[in-house]
C-alpha atoms as a PDB file:
ATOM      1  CA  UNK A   1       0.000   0.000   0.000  1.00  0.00           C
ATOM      2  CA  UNK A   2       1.185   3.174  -0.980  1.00  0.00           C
ATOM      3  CA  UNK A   3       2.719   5.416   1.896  1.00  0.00           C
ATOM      4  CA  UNK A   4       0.431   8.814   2.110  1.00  0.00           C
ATOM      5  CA  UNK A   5       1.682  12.397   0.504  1.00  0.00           C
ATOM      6  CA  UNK A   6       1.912  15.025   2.578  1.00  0.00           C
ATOM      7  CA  UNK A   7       2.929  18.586   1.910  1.00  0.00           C
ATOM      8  CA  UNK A   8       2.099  20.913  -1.332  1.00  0.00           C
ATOM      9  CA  UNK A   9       2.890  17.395  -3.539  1.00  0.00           C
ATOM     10  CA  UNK A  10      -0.284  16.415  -2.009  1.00  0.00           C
ATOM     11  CA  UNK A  11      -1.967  19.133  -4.237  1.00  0.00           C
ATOM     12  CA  UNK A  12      -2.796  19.332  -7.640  1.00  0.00           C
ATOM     13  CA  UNK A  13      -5.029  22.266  -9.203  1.00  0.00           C
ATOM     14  CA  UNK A  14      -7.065  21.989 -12.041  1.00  0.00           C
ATOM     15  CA  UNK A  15      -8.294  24.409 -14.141  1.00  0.00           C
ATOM     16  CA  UNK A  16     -10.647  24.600 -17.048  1.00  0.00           C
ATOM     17  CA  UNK A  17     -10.702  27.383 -19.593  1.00  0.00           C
ATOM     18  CA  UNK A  18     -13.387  28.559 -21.774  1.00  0.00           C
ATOM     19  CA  UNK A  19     -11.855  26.605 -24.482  1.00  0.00           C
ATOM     20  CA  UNK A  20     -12.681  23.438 -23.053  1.00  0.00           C
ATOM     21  CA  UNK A  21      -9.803  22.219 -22.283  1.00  0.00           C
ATOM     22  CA  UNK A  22      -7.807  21.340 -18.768  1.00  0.00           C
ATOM     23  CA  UNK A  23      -4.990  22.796 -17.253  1.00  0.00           C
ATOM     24  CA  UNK A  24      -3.286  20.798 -14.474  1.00  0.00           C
ATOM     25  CA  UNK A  25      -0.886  22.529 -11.780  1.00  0.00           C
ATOM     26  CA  UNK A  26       1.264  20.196  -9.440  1.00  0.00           C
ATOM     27  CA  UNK A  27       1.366  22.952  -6.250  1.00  0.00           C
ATOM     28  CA  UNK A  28       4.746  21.575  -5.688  1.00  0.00           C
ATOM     29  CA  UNK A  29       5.884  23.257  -8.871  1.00  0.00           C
ATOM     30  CA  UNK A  30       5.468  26.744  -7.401  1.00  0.00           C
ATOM     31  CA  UNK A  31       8.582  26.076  -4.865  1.00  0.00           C
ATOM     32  CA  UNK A  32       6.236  26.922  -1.278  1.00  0.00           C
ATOM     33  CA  UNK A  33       7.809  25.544   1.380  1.00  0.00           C
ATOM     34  CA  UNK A  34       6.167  22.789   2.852  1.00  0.00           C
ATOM     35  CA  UNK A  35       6.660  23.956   6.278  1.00  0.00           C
ATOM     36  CA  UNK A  36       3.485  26.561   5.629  1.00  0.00           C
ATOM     37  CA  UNK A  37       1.220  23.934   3.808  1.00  0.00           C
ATOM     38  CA  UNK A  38      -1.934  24.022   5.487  1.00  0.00           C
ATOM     39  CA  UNK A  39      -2.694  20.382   6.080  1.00  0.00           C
ATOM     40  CA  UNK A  40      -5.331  17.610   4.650  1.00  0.00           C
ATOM     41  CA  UNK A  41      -9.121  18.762   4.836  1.00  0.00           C
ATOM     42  CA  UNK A  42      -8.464  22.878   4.856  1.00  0.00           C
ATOM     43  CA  UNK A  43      -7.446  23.536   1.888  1.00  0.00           C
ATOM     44  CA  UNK A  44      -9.813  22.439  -0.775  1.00  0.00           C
ATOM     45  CA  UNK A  45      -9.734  24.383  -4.585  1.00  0.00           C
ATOM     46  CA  UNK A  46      -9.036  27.763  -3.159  1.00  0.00           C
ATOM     47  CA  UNK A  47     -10.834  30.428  -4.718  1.00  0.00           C
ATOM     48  CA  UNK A  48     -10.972  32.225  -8.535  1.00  0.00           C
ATOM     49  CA  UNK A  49     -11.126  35.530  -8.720  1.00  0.00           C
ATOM     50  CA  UNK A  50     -14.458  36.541 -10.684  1.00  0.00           C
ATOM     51  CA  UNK A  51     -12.686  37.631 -13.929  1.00  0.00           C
ATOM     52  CA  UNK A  52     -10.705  34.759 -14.077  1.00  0.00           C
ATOM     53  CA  UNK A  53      -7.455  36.124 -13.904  1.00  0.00           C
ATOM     54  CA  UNK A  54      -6.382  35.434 -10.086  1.00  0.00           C
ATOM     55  CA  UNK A  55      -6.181  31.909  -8.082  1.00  0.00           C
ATOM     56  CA  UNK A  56      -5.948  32.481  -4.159  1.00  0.00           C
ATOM     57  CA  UNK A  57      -5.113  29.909  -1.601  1.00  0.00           C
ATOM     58  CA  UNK A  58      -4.754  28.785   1.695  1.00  0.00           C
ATOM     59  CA  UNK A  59      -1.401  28.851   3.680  1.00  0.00           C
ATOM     60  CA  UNK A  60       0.310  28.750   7.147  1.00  0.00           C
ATOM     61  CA  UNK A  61       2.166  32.124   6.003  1.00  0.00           C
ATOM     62  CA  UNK A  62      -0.302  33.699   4.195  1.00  0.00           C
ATOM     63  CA  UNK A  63      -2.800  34.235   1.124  1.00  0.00           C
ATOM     64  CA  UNK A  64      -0.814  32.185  -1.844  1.00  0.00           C
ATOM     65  CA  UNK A  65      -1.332  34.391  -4.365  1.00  0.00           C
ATOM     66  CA  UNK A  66      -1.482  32.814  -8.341  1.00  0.00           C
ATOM     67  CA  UNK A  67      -1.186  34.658 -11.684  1.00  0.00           C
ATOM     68  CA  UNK A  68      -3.181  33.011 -14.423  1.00  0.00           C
ATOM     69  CA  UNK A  69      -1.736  34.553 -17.318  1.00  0.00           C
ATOM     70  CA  UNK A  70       1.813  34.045 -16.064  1.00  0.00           C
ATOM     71  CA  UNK A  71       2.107  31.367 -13.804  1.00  0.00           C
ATOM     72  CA  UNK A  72       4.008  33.753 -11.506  1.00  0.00           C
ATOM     73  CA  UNK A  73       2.703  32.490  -7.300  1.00  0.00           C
ATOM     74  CA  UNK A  74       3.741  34.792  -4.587  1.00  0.00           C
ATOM     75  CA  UNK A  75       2.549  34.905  -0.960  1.00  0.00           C
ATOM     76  CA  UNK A  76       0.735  38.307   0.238  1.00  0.00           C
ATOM     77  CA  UNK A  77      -0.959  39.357   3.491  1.00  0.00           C
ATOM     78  CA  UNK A  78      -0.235  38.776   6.928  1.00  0.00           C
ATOM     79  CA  UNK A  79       2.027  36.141   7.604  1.00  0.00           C
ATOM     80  CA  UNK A  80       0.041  33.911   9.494  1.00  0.00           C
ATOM     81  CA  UNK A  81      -2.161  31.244   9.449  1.00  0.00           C
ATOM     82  CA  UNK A  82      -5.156  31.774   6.700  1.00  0.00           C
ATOM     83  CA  UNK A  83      -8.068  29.647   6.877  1.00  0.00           C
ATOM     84  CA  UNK A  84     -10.784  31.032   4.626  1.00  0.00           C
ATOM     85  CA  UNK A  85      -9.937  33.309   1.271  1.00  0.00           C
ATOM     86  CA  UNK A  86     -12.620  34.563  -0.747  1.00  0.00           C
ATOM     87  CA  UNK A  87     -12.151  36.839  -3.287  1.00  0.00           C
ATOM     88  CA  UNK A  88     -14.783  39.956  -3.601  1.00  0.00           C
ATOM     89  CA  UNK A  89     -16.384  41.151  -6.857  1.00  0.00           C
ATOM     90  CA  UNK A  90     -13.829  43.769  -8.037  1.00  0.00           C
ATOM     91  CA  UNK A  91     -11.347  40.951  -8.561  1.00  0.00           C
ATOM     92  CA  UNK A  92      -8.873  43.052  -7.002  1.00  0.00           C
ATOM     93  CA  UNK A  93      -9.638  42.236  -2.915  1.00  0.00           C
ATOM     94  CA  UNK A  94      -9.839  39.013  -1.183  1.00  0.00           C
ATOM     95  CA  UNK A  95     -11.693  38.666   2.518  1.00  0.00           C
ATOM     96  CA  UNK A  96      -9.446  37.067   4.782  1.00  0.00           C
ATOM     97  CA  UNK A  97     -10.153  34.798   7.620  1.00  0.00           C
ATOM     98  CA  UNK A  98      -6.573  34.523   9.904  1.00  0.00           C
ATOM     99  CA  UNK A  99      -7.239  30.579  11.840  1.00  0.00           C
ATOM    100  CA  UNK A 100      -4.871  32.027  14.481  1.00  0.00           C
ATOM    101  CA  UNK A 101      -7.691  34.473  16.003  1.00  0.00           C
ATOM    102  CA  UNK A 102     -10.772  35.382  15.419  1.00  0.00           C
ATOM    103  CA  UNK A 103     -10.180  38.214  12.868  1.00  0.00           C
ATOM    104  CA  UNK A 104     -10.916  38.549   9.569  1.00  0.00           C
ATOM    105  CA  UNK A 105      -9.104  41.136   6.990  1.00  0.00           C
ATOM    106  CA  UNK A 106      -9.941  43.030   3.658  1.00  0.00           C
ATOM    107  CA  UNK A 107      -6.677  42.438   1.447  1.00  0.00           C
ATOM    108  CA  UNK A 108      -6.079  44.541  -2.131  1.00  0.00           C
ATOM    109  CA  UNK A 109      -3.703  43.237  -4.336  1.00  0.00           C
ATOM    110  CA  UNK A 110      -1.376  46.157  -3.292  1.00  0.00           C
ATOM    111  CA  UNK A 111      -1.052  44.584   0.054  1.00  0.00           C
ATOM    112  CA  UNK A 112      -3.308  46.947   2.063  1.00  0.00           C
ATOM    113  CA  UNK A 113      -4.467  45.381   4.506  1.00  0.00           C
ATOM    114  CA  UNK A 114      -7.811  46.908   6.804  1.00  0.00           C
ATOM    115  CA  UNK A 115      -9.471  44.806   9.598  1.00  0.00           C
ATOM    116  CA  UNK A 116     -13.182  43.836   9.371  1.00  0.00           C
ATOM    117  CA  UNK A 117     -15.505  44.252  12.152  1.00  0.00           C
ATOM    118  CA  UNK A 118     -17.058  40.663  11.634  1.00  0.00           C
ATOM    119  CA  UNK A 119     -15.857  37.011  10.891  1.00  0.00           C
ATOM    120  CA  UNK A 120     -15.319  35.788   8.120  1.00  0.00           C
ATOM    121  CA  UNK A 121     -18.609  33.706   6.493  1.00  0.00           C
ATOM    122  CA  UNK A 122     -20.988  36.486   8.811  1.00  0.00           C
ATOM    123  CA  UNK A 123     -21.170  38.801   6.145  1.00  0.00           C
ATOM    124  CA  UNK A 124     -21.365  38.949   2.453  1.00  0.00           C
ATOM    125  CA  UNK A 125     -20.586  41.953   0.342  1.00  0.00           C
ATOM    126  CA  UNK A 126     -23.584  43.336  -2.144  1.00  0.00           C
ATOM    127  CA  UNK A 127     -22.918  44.749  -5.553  1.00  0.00           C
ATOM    128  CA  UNK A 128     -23.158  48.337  -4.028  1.00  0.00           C
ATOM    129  CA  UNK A 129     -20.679  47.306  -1.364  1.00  0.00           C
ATOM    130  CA  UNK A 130     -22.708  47.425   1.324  1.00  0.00           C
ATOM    131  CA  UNK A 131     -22.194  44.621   3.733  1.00  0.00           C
ATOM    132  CA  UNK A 132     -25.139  42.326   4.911  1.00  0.00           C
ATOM    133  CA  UNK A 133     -24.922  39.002   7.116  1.00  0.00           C
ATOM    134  CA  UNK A 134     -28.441  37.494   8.963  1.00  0.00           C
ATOM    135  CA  UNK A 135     -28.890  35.673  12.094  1.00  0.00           C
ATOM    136  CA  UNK A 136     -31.066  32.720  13.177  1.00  0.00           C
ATOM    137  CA  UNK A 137     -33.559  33.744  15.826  1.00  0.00           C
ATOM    138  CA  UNK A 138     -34.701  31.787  18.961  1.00  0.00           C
ATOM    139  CA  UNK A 139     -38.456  31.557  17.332  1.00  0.00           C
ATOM    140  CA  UNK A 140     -37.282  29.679  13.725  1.00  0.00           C
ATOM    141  CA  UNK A 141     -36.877  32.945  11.577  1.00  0.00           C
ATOM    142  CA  UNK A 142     -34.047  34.878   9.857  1.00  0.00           C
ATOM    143  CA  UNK A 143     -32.825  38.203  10.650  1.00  0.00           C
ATOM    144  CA  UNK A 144     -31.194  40.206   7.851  1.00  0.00           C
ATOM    145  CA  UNK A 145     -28.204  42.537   8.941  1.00  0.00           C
ATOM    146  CA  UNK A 146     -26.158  45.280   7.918  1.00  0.00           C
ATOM    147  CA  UNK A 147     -23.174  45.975   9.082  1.00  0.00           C
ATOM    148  CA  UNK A 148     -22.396  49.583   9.525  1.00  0.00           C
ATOM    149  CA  UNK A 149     -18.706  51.192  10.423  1.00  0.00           C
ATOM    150  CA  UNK A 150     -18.706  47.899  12.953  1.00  0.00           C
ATOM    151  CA  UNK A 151     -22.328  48.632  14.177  1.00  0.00           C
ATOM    152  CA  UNK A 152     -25.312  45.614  13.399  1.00  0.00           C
ATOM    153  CA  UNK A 153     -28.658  47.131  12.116  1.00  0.00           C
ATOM    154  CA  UNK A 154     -31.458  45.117  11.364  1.00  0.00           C
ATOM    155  CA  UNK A 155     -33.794  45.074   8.158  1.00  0.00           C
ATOM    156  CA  UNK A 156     -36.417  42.828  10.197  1.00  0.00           C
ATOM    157  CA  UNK A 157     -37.120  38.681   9.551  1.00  0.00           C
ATOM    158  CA  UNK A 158     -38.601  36.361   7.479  1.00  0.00           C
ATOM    159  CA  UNK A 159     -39.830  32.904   8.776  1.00  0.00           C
ATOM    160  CA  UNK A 160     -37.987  29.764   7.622  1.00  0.00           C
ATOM    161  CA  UNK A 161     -39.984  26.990   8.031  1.00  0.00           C
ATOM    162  CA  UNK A 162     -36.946  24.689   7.712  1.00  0.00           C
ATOM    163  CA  UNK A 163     -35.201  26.146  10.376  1.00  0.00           C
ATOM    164  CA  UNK A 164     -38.347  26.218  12.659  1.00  0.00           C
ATOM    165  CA  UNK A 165     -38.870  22.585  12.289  1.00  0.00           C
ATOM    166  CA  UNK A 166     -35.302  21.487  13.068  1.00  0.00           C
ATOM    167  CA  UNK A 167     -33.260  24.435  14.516  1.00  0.00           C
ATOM    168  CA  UNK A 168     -31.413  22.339  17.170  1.00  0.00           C
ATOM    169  CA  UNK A 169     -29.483  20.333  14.565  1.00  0.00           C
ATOM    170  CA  UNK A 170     -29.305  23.128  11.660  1.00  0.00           C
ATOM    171  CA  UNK A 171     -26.702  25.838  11.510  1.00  0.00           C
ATOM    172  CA  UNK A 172     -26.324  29.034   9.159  1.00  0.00           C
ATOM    173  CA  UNK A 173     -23.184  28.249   8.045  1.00  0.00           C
ATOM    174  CA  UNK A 174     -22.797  30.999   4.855  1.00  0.00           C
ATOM    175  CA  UNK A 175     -24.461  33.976   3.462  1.00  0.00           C
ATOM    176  CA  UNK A 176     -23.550  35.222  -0.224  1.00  0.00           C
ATOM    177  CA  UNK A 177     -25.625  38.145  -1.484  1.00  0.00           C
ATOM    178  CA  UNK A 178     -26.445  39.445  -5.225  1.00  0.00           C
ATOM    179  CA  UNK A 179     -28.494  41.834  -6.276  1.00  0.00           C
ATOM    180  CA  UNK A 180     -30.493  42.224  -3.105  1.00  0.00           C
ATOM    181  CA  UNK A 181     -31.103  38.599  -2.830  1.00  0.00           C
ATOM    182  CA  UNK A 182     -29.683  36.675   0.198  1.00  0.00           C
ATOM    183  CA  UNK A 183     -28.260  33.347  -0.738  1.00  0.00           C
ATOM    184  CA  UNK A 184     -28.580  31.347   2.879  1.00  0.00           C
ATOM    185  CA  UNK A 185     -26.744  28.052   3.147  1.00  0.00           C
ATOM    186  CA  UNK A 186     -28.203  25.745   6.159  1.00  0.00           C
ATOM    187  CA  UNK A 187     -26.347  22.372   6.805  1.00  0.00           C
ATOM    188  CA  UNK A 188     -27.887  19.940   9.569  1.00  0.00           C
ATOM    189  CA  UNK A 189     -25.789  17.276  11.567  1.00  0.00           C
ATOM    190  CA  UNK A 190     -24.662  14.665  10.430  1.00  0.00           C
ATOM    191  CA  UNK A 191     -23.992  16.888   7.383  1.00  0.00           C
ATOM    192  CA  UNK A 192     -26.019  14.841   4.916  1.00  0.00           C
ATOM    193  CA  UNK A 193     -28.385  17.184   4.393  1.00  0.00           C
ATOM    194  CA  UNK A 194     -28.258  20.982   3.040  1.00  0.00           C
ATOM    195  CA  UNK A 195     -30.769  23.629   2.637  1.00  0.00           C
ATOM    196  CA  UNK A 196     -30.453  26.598   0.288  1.00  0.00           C
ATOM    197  CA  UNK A 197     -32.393  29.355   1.267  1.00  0.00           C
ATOM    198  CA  UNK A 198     -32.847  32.706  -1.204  1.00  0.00           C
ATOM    199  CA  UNK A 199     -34.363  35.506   0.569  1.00  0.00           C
ATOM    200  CA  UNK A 200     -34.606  39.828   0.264  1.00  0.00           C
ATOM    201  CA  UNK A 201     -31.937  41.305   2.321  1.00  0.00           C
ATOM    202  CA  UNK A 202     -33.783  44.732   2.866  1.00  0.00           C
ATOM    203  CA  UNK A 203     -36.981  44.057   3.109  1.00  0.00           C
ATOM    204  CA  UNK A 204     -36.785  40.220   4.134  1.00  0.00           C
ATOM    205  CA  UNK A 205     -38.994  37.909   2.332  1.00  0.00           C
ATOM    206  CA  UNK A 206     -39.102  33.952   1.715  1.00  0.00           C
ATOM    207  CA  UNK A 207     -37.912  33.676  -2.240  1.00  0.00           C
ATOM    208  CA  UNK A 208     -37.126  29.947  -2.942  1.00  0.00           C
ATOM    209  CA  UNK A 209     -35.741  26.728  -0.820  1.00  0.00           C
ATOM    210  CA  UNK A 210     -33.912  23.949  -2.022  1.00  0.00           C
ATOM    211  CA  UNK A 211     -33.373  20.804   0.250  1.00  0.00           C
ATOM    212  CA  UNK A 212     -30.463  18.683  -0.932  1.00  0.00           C
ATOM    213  CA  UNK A 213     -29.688  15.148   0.924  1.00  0.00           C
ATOM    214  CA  UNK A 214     -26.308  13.528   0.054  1.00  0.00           C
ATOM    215  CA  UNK A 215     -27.657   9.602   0.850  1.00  0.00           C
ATOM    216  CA  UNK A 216     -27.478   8.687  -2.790  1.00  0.00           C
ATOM    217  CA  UNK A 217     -25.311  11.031  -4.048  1.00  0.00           C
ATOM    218  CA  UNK A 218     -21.887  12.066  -4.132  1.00  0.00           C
ATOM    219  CA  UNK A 219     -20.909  14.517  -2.114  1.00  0.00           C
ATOM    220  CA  UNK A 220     -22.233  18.461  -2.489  1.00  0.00           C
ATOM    221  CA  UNK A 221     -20.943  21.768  -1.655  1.00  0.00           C
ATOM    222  CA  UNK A 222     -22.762  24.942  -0.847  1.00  0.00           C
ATOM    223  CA  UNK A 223     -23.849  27.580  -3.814  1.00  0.00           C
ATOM    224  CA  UNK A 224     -22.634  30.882  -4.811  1.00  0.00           C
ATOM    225  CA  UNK A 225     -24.193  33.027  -6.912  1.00  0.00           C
ATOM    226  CA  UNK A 226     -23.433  33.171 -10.554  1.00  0.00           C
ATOM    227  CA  UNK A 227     -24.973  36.356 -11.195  1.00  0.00           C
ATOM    228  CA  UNK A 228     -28.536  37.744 -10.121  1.00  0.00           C
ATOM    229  CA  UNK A 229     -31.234  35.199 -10.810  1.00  0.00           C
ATOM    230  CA  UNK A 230     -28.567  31.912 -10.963  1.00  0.00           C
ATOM    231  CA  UNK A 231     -27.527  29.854  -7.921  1.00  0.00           C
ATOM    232  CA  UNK A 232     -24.092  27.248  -8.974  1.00  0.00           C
ATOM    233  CA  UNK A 233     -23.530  24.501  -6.348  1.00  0.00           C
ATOM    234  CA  UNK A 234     -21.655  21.658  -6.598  1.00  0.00           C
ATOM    235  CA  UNK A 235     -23.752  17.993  -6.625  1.00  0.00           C
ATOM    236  CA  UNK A 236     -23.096  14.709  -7.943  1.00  0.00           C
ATOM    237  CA  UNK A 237     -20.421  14.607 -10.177  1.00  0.00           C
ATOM    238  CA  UNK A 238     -20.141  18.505 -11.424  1.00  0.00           C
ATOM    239  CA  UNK A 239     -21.217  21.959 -11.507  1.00  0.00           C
ATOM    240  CA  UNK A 240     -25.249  22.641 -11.713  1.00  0.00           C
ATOM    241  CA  UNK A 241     -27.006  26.107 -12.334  1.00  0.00           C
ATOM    242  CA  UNK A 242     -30.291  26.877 -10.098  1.00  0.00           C
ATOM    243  CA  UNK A 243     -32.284  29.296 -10.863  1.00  0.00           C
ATOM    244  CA  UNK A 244     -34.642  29.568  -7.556  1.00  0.00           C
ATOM    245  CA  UNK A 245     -37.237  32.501  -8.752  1.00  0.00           C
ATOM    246  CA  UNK A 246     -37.523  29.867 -11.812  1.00  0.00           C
ATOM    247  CA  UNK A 247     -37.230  26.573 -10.371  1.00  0.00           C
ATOM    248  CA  UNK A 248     -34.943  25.434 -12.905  1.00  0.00           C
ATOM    249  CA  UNK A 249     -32.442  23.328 -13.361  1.00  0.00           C
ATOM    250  CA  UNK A 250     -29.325  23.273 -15.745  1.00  0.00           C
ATOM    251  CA  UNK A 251     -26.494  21.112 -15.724  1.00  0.00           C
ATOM    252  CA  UNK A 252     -23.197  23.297 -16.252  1.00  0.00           C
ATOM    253  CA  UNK A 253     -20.266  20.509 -16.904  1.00  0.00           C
ATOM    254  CA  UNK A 254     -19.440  17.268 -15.099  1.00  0.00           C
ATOM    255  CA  UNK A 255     -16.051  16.678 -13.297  1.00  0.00           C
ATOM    256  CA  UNK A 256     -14.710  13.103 -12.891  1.00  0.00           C
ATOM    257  CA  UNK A 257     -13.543  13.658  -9.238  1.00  0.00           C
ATOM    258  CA  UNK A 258     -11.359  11.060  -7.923  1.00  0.00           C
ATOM    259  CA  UNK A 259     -13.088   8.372  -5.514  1.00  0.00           C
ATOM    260  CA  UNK A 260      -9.631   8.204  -3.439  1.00  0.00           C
ATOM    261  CA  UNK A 261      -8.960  11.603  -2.439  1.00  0.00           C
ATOM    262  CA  UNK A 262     -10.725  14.503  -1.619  1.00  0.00           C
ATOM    263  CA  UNK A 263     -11.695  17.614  -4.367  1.00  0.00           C
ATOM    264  CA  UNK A 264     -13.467  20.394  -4.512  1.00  0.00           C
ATOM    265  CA  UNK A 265     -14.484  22.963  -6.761  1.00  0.00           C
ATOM    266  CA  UNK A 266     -14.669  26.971  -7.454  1.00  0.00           C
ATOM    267  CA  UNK A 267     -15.752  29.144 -10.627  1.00  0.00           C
ATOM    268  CA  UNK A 268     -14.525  32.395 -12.248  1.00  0.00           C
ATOM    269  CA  UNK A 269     -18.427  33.671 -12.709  1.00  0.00           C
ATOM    270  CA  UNK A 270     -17.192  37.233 -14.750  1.00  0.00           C
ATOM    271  CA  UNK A 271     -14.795  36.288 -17.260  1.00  0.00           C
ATOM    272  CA  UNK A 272     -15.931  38.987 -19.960  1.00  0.00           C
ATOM    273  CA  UNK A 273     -15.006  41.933 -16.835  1.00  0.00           C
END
């Protein structure tokens, strides 16, 4: 039996252009040391910048920063421990969640860095760039939030009938939002299960729910929001397109993910920007 990898030879990206075709990247090949690899189970795809040009990862020194065009990888931020990057919708700023305490950062490709008056995963930035997060409340609803200069102020709540029936086992584990839609991603122990919730952010209202259950599937990630009126998640084998005010479904492309390891998967959703 083969002995287990560890280290960035453990890691292989894969990308796949417009063209159709795949691009494979041993993370070895970049030189990182392997003393800042993250480990197995954090690090996942990473994220894609939303014009395609920019690949971000996870490290134990920082954001490791790829160029698509070049192949040139540097590492950028604060040299610590980063264990969530997620790139906003300028392509040019990454939110920042540092594993070592509970901050999170704003980070421009400059460097700059500013500190963030919420965790990362509470809060989503809107096209306007107005910040918005929501909170489960004690009698089964949701509670949409902005956040201020630091300071929480509510836009009222919408019941979720989900989360009323089983709100001891399900958590509010992400919020993404897109044109003043809420994207709301539930997940119940033991973590076979997901609901995706779309809601209004400033005037709450109940838009569309999708339950997923993972029994006879393969395994599924949470959405993000391809643009205003289309939901992309990760189930089964590949990428599918939901569009909740529709109730539609589209398959986007399947991925033959390997059955011995573990993969996931990100998008570039604004290639023509």
């Amino acid at each position: 039996m083969p002995e287990p990898v560890d280290g960035w030879a453990s890691e292989t990206l894969l990308l796949h252009g417009i063209d159709g075709r795949w691009r494979v990247l041993p993370m070895d090949e970049l030189g990182l040391d392997d003393a800042i690899w993250p480990g197995h189970d954090t690090y996942g795809a990473g994220s894609l910048s939303p014009d395609g040009r920019w690949w971000a990862g996870r490290s134990r020194a920082g954001v490791v920063l790829l160029d698509l065009g070049t192949g040139r990888g540097e590492i950028v931020g604060a040299r610590r421990w980063v264990s969530e990057v997620q790139w906003r919708d300028d392509s040019r700023s990454l939110v920042v969640a540092l594993g070592d305490r509970p901050r999170t950062e704003l980070l421009d490709l400059s460097g700059r860095r500013s500190t963030l008056s919420f965790r990362s995963g509470e809060a989503s930035a809107a096209d306007d760039g107005r910040w918005w997060s929501g909170r489960a409340t004690d009698d089964g609803r949701w509670e949409s939030i902005e956040w201020l200069d630091g300071t929480q102020v509510s836009h009222g709540a919408v019941e979720l009938p989900e989360l009323r029936r089983s709100q001891s086992e399900q958590q509010l584990v992400g919020v993404e939002v897109a044109g003043g839609r809420g994207l709301l991603t539930l997940q119940r122990s033991p973590y076979r299960t997901l609901d995706l919730v779309v809601v209004g952010v400033s005037t709450p209202e109940l838009l569309a729910h999708l339950h997923l259950n993972a029994r006879n599937r393969r395994a599924f990630r949470d959405g993000e929001w391809l643009d205003p009126e289309t939901v992309l998640l990760q189930w089964g084998p590949g990428l599918v397109a939901w569009r909740p005010l529709e109730g539609t479904f589209a398959r986007v492309m399947d991925v033959d993910l390997p059955r011995d390891g573990f993969a996931s998967l990100d998008v570039a959703t604004d290639l023509a920007r």
